[in-house]
C-alpha atoms as a PDB file:
ATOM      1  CA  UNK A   1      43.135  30.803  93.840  1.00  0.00           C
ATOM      2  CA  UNK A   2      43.487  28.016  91.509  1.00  0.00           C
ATOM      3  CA  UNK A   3      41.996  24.267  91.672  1.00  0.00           C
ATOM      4  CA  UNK A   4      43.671  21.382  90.246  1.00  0.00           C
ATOM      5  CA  UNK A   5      41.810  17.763  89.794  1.00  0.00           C
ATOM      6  CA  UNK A   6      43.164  14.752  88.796  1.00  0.00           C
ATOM      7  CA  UNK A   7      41.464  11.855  87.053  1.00  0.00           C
ATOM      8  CA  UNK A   8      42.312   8.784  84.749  1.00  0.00           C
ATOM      9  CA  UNK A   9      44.320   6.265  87.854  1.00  0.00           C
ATOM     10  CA  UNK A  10      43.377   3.084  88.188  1.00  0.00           C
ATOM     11  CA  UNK A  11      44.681  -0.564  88.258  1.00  0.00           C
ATOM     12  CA  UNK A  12      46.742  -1.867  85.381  1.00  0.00           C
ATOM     13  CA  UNK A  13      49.014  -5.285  85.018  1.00  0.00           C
ATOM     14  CA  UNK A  14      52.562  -4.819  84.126  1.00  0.00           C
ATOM     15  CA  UNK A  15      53.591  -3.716  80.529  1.00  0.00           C
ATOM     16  CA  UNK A  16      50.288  -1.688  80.272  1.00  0.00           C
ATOM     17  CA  UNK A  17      49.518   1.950  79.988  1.00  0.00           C
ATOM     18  CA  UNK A  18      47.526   5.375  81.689  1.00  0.00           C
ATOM     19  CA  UNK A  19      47.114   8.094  81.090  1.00  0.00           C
ATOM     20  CA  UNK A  20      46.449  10.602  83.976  1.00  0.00           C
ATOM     21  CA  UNK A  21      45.496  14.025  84.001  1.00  0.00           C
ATOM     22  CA  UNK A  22      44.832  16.882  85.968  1.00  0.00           C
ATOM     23  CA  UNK A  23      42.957  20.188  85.012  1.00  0.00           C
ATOM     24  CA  UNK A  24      43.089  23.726  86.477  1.00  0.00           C
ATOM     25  CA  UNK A  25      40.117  26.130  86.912  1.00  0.00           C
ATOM     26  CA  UNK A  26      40.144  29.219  88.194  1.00  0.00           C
ATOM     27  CA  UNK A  27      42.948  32.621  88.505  1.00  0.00           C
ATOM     28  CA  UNK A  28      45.426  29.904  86.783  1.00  0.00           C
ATOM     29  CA  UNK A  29      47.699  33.449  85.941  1.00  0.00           C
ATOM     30  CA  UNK A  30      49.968  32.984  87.700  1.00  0.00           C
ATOM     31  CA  UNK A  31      50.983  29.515  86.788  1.00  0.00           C
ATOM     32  CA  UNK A  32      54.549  29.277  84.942  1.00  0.00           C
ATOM     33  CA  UNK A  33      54.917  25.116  85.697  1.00  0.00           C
ATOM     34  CA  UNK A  34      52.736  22.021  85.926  1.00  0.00           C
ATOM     35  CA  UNK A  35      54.447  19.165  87.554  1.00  0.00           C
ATOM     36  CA  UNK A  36      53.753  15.570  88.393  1.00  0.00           C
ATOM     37  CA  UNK A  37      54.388  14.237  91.555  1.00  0.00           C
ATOM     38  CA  UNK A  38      53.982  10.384  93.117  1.00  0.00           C
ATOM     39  CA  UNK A  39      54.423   9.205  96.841  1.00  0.00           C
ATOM     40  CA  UNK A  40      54.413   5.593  97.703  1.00  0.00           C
ATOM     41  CA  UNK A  41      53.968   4.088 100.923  1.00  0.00           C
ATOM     42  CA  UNK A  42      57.245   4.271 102.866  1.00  0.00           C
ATOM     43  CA  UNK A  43      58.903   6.495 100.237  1.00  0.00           C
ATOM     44  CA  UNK A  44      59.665  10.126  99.525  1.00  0.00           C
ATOM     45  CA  UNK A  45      57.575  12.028  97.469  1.00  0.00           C
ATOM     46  CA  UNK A  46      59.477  12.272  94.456  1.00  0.00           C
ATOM     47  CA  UNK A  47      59.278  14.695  91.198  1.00  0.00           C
ATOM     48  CA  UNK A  48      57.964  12.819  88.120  1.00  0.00           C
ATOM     49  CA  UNK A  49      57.720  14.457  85.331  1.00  0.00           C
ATOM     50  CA  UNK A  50      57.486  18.768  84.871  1.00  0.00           C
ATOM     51  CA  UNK A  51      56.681  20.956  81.554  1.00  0.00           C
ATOM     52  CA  UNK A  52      56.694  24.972  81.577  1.00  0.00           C
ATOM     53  CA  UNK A  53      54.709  27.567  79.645  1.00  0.00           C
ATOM     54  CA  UNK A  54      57.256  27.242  77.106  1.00  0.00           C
ATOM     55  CA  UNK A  55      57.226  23.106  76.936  1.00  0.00           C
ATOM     56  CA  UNK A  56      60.261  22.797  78.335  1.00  0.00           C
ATOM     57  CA  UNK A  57      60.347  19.451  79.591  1.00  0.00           C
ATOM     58  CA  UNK A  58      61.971  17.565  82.631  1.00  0.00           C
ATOM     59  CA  UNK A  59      61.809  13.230  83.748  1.00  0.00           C
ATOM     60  CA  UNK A  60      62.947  11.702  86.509  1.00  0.00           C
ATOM     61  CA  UNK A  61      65.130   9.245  85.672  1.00  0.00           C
ATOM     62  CA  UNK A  62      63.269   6.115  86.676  1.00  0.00           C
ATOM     63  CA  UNK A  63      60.518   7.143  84.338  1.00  0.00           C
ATOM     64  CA  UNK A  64      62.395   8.687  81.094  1.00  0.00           C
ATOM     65  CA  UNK A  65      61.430   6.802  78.053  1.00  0.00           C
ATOM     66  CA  UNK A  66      58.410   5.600  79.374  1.00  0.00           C
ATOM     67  CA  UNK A  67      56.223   8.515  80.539  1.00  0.00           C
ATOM     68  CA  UNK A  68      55.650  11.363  78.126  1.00  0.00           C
ATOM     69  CA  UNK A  69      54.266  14.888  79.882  1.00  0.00           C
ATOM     70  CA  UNK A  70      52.068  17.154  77.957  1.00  0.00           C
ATOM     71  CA  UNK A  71      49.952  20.288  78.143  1.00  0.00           C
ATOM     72  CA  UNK A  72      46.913  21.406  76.393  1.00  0.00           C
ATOM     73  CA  UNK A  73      46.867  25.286  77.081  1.00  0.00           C
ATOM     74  CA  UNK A  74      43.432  26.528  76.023  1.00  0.00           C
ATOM     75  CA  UNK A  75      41.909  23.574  78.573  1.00  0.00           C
ATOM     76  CA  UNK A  76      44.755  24.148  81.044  1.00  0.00           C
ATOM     77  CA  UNK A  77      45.198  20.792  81.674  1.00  0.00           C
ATOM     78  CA  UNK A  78      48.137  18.637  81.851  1.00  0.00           C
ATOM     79  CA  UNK A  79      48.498  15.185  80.965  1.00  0.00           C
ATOM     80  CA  UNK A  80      50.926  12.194  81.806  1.00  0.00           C
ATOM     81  CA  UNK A  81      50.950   9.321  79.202  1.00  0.00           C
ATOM     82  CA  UNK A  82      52.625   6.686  81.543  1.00  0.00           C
ATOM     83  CA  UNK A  83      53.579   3.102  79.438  1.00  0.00           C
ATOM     84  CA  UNK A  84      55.169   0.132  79.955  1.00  0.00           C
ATOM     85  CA  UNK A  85      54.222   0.826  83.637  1.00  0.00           C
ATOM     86  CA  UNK A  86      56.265  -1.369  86.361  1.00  0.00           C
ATOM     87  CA  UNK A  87      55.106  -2.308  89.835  1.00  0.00           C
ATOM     88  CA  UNK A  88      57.649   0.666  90.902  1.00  0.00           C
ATOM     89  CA  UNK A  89      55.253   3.041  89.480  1.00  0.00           C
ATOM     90  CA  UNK A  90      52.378   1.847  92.009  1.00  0.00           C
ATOM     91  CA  UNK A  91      51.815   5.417  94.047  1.00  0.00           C
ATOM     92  CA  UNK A  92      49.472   8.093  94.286  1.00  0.00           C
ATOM     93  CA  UNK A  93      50.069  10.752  92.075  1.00  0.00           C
ATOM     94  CA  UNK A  94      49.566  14.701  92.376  1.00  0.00           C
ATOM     95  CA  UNK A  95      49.377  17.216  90.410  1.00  0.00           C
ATOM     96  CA  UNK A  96      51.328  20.072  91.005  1.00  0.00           C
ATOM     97  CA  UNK A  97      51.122  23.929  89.873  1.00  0.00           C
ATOM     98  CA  UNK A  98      53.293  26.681  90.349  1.00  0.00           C
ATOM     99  CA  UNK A  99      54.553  30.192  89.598  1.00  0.00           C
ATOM    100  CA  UNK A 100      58.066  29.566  89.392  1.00  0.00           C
ATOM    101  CA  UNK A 101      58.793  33.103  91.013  1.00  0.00           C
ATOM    102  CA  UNK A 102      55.806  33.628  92.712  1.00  0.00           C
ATOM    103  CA  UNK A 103      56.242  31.951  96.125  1.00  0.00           C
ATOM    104  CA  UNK A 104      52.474  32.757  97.104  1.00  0.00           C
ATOM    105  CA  UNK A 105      51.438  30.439  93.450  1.00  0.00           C
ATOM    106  CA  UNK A 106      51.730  26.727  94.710  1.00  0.00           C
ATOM    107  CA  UNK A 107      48.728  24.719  94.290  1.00  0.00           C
ATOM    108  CA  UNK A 108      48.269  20.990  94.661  1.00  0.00           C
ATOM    109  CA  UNK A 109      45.768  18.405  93.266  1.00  0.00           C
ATOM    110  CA  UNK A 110      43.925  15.376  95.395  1.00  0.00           C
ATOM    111  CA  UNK A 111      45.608  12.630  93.977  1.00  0.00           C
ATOM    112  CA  UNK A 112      44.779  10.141  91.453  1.00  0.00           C
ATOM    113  CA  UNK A 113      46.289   6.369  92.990  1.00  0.00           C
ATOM    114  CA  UNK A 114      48.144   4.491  90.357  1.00  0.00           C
ATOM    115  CA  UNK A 115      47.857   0.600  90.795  1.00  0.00           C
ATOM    116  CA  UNK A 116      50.607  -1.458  89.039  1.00  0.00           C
ATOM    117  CA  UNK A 117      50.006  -5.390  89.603  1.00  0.00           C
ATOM    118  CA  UNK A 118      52.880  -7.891  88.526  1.00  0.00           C
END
């Protein structure tokens, strides 16, 4: 079993930056991929931002450019440095872990919101 939190939302005006991240305790072997995930009212959840054990990296492309995703493996945490942040970007955003073929390793964070004010 693995727990993910989150931390490091909050409210910030256009233009500005945060920098999320989410930290895994527990029997985190399993875990192949750390993800980044945001739903907003009335949309889809949608796929942020993903990195592997091996860094390899993937944005969606309303957010390439602007958000960087990184890892620091000896804390097993995950990070995502989000700038010149939109209104758009307003959501609440999870933390996801998984064992990319291990369909019994999913895991999901709480949620950290996001606040974006124009």
């Amino acid at each position: 079993q693995v727990q993910l939190v989150e931390s490091g939302g909050g409210l910030v005006q256009a233009g500005g930056s945060l920098r999320p991240s989410c930290a895994a305790t527990g029997d985190t072997g399993c875990i192949s991929a750390m993800a980044w995930y945001r739903r907003a009212p009335g949309r889809e959840r949608e796929l942020v931002a993903a990195i592997t054990n091996t860094d390899s990296t993937y944005y969606a492309d309303s957010v390439k450019g602007r958000f960087t995703i990184s890892r620091d493996t000896t804390k097993h945490t995950v990070f995502l440095q989000m700038n010149s942040l939109k209104p758009d970007d307003t959501a609440v955003y999870y933390c996801n872990a998984l064992g990319e073929h291990d369909n019994n390793c999913k895991y999901w964070g709480q949620g950290t919101q996001v606040t974006v004010s124009s």
